[in-house]
Protein backbone atom coordinates (compact mmCIF):
# COMPACT_ATOMS: atom_id res chain seq x y z
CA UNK A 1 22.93 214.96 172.17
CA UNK A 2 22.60 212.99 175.49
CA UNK A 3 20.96 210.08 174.47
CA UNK A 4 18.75 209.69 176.31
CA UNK A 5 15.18 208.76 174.09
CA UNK A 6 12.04 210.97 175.27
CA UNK A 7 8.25 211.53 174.54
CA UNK A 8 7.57 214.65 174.33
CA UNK A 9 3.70 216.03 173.04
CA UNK A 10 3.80 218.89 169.82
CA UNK A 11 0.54 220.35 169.44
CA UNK A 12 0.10 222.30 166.50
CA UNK A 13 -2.20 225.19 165.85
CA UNK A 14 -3.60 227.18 162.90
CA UNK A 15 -1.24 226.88 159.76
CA UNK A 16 1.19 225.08 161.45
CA UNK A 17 -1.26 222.34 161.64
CA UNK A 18 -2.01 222.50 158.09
CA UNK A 19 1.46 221.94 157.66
CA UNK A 20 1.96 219.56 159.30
CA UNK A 21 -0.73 217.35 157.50
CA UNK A 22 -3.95 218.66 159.73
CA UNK A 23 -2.30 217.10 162.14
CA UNK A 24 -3.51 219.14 165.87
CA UNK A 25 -1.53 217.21 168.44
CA UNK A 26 1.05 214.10 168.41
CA UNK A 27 3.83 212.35 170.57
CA UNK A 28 7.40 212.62 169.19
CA UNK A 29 10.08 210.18 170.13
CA UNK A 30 12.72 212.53 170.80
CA UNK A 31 16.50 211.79 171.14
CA UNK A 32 18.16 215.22 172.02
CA UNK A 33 18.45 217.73 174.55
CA UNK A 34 17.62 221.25 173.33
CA UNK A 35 14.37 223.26 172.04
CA UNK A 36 16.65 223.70 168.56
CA UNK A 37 17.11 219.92 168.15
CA UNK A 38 13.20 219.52 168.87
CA UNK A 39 12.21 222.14 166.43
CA UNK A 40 14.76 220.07 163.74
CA UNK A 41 13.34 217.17 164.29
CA UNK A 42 9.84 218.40 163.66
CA UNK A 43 10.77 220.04 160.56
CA UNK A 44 12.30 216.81 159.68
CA UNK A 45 9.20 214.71 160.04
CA UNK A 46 7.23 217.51 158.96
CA UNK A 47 8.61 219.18 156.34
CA UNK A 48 5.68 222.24 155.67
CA UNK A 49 6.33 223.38 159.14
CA UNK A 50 9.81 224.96 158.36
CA UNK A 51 8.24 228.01 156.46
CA UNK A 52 6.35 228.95 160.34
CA UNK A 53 9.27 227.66 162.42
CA UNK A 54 12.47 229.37 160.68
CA UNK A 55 11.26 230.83 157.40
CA UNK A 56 9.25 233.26 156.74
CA UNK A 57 6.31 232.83 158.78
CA UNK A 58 8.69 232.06 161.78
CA UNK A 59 8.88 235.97 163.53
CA UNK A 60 4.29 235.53 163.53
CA UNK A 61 4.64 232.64 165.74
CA UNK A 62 4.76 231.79 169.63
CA UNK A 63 6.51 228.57 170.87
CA UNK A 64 5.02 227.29 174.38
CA UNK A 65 6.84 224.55 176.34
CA UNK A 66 4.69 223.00 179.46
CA UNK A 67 2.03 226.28 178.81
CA UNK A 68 4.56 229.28 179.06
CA UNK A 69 5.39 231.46 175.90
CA UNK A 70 8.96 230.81 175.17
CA UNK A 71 9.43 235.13 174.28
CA UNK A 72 11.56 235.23 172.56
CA UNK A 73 12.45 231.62 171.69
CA UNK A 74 15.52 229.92 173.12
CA UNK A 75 16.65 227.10 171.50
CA UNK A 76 19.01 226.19 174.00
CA UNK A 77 16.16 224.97 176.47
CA UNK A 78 16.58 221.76 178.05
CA UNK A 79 13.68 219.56 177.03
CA UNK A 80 12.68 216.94 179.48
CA UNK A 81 10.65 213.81 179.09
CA UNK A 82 7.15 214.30 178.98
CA UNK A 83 7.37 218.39 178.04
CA UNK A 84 4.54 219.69 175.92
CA UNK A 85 5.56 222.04 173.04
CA UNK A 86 2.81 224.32 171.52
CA UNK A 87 3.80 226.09 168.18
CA UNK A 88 1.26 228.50 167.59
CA UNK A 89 0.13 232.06 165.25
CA UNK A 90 1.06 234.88 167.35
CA UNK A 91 -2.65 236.15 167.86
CA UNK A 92 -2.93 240.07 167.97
CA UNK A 93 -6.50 242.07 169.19
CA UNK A 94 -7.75 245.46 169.84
């Protein structure tokens, strides 16, 4: 960790949101660095999100930092205050 204490916005979509307490979209104080430490804090603090973020719901979902898929997700991205992380149900059509 660097540190350094950030805000960072999680929006949360579909079952994730129900997860996390029908909770759509919130600010996290976040004291890290990396994608990976976001994502543990989140599970952290939300504890029903860990079956769509590394269990078994986790290969149906998209992660989107600042609006662009993260495909597939690295959790070594540098976060940076103010980011906006999306965690969403990968959504398939025909």
């Amino acid at each position: 960790m660097n540190g350094d204490v950030m805000n960072v916005e999680v929006r949360f979509f579909g079952g994730v949101s129900k997860a996390a307490g029908d909770m759509e979209s919130t600010r996290v104080t976040f004291e890290g660095e990396t994608l990976g430490e976001l994502l543990d804090l989140i599970m952290e603090k939300w504890p029903g999100t860990k079956d769509f973020i590394t269990g078994p719901h986790a290969s149906t979902m998209v992660f989107a930092l600042n609006n662009k898929a993260l495909e597939p997700p690295d959790l070594s991205v540098k976060i940076n205050e103010g980011d906006k992380l999306a965690i969403m149900p990968l959504v398939a059509g025909g």
